[in-house]
Protein backbone atom coordinates (compact mmCIF):
# COMPACT_ATOMS: atom_id res chain seq x y z
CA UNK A 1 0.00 0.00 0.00
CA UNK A 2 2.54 2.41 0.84
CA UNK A 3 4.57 1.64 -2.53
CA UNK A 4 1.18 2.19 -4.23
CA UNK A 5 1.10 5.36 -2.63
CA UNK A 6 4.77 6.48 -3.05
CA UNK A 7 4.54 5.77 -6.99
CA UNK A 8 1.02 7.59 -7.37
CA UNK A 9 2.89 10.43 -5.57
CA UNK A 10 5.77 10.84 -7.75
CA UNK A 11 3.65 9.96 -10.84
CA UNK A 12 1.37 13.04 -9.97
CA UNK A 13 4.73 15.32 -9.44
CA UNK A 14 6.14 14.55 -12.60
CA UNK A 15 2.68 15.69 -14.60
CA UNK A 16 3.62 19.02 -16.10
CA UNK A 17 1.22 21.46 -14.85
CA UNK A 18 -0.60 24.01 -17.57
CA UNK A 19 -1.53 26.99 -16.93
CA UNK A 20 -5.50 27.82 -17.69
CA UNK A 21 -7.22 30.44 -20.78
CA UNK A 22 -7.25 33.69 -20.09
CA UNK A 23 -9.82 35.12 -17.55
CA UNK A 24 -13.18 37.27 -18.17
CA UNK A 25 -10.84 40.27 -16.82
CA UNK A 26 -8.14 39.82 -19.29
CA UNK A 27 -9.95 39.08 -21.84
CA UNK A 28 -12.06 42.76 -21.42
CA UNK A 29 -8.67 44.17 -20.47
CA UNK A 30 -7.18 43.53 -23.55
CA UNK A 31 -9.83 44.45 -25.77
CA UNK A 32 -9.97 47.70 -23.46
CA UNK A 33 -6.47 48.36 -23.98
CA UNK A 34 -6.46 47.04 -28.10
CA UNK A 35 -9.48 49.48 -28.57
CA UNK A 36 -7.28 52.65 -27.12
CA UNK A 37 -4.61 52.09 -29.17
CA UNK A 38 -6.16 51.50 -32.52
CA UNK A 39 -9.98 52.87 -32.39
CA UNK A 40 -10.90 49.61 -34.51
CA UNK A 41 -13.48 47.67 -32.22
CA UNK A 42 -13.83 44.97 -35.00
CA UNK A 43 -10.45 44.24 -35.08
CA UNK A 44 -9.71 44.44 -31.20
CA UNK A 45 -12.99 42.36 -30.53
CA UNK A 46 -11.39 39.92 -32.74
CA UNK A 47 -8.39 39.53 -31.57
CA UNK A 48 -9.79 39.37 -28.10
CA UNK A 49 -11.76 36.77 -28.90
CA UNK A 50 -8.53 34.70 -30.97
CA UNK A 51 -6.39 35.63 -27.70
CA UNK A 52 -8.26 33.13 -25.52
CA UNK A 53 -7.80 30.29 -27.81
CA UNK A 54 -3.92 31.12 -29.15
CA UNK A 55 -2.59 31.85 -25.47
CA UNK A 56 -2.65 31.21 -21.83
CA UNK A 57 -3.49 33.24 -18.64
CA UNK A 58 0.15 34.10 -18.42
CA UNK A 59 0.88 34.95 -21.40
CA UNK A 60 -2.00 37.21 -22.04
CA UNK A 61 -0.42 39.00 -19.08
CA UNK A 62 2.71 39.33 -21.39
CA UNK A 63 0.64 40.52 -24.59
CA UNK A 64 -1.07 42.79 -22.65
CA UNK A 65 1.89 44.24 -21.12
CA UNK A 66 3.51 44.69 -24.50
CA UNK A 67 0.16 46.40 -25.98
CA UNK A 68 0.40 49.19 -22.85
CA UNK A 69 4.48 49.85 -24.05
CA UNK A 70 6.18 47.08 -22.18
CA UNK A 71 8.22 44.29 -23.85
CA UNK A 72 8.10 41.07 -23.92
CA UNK A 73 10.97 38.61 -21.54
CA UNK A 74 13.70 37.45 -24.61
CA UNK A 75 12.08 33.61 -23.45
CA UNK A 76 8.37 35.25 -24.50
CA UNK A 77 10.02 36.61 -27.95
CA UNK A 78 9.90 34.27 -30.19
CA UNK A 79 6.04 32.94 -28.96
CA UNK A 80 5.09 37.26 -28.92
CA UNK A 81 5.92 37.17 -32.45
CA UNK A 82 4.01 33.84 -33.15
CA UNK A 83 0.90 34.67 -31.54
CA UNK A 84 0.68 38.04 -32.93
CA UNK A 85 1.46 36.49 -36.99
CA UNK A 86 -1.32 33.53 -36.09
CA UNK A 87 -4.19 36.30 -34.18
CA UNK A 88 -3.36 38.72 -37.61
CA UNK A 89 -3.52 35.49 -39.90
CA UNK A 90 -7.14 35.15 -38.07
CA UNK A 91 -8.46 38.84 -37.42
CA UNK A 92 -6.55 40.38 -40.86
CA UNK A 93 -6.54 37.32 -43.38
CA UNK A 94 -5.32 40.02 -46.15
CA UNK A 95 -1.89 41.61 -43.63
């Protein structure tokens, strides 16, 4: 019993843990913060709406932060640039 118990224990350790979608918040956040910058409530309701399929909670902490002026961590670069190419590819089929 106690083996049984050891190896269920590591075996539940060793499962990566993912992060969950975005929230409600960050979700109305972004298209808050999309709409201020660009005026195009289409678009931004768009790419809102793309965001919560294309990214996690975290990183639409990251996107957001980059939409307000900040810049992405160099190990958020390369998946930045991917995730805004596949919400334009969705929201702008013609960029």
């Amino acid at each position: 019993m106690r083996r049984a118990f050891a190896l269920l224990a590591l075996l539940t350790l060793s499962v990566p843990v993912l992060a969950g979608p975005p929230s409600a918040a960050q979700n109305e956040e972004f298209y808050r913060v999309c709409v201020g910058i660009s005026q195009d409530e289409a678009l931004c309701a768009c790419k809102a709406d793309a965001a919560m399929s294309l990214i996690d909670e975290r990183f639409m902490g990251v996107v957001i932060a980059s939409m307000k002026g900040g810049s992405p961590a160099a190990a958020d670069y390369q998946a930045y640039n991917a995730y805004v190419a596949k919400s334009n590819q969705i929201c702008k089929p013609n960029y």
